[in-house]
N, C-alpha and C. Protein backbone atom coordinates (compact mmCIF):
# COMPACT_ATOMS: atom_id res chain seq x y z
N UNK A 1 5.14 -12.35 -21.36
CA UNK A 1 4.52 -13.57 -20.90
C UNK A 1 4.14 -13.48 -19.43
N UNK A 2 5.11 -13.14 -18.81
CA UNK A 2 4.68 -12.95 -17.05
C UNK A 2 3.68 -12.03 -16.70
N UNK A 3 3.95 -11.12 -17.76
CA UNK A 3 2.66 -9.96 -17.44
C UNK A 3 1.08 -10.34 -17.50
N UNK A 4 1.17 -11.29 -19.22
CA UNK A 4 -0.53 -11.33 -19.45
C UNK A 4 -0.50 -12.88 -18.04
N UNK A 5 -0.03 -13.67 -18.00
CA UNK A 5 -0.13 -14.33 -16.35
C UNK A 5 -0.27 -13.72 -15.26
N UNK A 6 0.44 -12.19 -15.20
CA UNK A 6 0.17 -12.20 -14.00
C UNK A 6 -1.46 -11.33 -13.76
N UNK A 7 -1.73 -10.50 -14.71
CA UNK A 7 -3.14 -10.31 -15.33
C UNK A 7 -4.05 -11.26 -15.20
N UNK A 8 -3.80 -12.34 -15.32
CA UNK A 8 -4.56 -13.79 -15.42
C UNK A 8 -5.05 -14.08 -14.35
N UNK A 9 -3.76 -14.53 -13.63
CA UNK A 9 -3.95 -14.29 -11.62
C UNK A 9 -4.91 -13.23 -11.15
N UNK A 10 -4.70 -12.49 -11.65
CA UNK A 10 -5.53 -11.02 -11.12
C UNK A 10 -6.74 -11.50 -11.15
N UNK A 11 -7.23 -11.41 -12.68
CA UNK A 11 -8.45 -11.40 -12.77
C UNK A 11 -9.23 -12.60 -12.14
N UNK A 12 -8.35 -14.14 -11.79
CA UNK A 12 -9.14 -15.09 -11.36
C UNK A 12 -9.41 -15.09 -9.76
N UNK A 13 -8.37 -14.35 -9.69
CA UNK A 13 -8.56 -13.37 -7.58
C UNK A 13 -10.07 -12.98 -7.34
N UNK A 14 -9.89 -12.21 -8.75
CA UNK A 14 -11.01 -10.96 -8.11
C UNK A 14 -12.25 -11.67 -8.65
N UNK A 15 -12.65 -12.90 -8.84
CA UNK A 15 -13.44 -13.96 -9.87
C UNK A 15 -13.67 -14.79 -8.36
N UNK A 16 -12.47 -15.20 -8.00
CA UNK A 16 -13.04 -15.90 -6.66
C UNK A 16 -13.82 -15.34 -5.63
N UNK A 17 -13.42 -14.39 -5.29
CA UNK A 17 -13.30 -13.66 -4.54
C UNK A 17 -15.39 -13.30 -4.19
N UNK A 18 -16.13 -12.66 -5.18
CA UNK A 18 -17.75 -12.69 -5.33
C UNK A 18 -18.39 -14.18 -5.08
N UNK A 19 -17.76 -15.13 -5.87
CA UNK A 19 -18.64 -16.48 -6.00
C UNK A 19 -18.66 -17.35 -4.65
N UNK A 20 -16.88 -16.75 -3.70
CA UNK A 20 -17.00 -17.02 -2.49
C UNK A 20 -18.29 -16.32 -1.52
N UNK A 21 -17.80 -15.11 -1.79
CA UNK A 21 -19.27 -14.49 -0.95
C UNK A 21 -20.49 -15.03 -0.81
N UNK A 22 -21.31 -15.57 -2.41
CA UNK A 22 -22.37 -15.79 -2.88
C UNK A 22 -22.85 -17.01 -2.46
N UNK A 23 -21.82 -17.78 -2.34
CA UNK A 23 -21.65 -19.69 -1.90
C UNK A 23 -22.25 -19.13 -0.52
N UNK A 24 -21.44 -18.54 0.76
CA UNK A 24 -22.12 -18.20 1.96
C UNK A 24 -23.51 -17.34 2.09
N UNK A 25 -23.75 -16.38 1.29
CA UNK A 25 -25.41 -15.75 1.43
C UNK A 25 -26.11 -16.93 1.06
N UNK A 26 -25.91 -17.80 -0.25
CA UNK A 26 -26.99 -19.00 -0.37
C UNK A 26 -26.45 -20.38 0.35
N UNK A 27 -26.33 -19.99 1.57
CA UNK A 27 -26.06 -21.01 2.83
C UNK A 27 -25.31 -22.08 1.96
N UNK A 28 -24.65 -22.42 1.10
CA UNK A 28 -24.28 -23.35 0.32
C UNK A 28 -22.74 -23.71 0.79
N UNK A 29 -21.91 -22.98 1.74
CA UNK A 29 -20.94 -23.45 2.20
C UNK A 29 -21.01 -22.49 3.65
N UNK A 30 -19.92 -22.77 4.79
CA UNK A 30 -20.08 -22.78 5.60
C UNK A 30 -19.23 -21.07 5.46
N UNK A 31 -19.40 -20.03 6.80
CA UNK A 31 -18.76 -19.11 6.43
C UNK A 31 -17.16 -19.33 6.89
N UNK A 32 -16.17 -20.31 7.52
CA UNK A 32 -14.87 -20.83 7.07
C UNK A 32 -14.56 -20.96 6.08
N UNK A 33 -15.43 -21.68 5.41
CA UNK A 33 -14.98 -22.26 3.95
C UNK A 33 -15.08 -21.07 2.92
N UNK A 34 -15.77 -19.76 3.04
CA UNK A 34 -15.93 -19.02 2.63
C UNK A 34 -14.77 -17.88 2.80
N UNK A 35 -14.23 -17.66 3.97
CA UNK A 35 -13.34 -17.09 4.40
C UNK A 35 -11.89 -17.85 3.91
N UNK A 36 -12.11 -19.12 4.10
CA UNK A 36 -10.90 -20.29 3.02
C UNK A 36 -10.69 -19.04 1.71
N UNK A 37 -11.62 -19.47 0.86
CA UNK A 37 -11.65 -18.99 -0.25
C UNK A 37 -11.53 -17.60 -0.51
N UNK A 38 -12.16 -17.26 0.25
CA UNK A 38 -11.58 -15.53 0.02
C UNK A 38 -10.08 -15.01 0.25
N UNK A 39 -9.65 -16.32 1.35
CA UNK A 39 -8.19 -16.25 1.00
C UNK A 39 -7.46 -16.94 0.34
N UNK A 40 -7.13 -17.68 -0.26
CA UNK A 40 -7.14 -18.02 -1.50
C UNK A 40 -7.57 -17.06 -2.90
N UNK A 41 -8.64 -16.42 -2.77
CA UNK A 41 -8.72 -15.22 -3.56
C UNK A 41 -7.68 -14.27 -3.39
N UNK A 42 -7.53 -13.88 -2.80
CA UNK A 42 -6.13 -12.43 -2.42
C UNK A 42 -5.33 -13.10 -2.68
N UNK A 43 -4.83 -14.38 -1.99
CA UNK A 43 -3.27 -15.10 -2.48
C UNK A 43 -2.80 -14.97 -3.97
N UNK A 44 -4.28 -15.54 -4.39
CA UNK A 44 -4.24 -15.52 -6.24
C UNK A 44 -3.61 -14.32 -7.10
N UNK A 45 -4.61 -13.25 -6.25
CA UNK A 45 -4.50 -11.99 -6.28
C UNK A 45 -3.25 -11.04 -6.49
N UNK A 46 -2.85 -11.39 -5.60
CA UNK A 46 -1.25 -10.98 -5.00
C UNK A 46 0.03 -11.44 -5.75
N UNK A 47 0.01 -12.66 -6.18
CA UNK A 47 0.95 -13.58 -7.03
C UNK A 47 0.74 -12.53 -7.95
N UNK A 48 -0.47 -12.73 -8.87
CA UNK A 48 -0.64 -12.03 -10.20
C UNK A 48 -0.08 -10.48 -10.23
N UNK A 49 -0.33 -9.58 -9.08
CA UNK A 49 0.09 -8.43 -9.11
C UNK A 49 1.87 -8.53 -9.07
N UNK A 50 2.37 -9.55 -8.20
CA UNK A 50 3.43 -9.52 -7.97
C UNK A 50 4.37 -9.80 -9.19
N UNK A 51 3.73 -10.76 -10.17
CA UNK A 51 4.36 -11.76 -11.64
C UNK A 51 4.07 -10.38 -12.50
N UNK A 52 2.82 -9.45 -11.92
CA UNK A 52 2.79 -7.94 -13.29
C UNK A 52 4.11 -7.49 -12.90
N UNK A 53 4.49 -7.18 -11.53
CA UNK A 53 5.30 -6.26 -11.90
C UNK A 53 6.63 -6.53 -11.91
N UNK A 54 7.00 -7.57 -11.80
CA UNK A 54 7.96 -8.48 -11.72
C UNK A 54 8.49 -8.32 -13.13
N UNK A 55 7.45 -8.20 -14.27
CA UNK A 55 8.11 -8.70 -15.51
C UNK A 55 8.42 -7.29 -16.44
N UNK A 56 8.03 -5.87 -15.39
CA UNK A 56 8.70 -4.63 -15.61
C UNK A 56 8.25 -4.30 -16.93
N UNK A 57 7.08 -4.84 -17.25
CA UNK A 57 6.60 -4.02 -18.18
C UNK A 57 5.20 -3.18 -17.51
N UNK A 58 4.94 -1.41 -18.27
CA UNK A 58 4.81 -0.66 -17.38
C UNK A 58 3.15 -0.21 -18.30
N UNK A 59 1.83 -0.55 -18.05
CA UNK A 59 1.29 -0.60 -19.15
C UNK A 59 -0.28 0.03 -17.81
């Protein structure tokens, strides 16, 4: 269970992470708010890697 979550996390990191970029090239948010979110992306990121390996399954 912790694993496919922390997989989950992962993938919604690395999901934020482009659409943040994309929001700032189409001037649509400011580049703070962009940089917000990109951290917030890694945080996401990080949890999920941390809940994979946390739950010691080795895949």
């Amino acid at each position: 269970m912790l694993y496919n979550v922390g997989r989950f996390l992962q993938l919604a990191g690395l999901i934020i992470l482009p659409i943040a970029m994309a929001g700032e090239a189409a001037e649509s948010m400011t580049l703070g708010r962009m940089l917000m979110w990109a951290c917030v992306g890694i945080f996401v990121f990080m949890i999920g890697r941390y809940l994979q390996s946390a739950s010691g399954k080795e895949e």
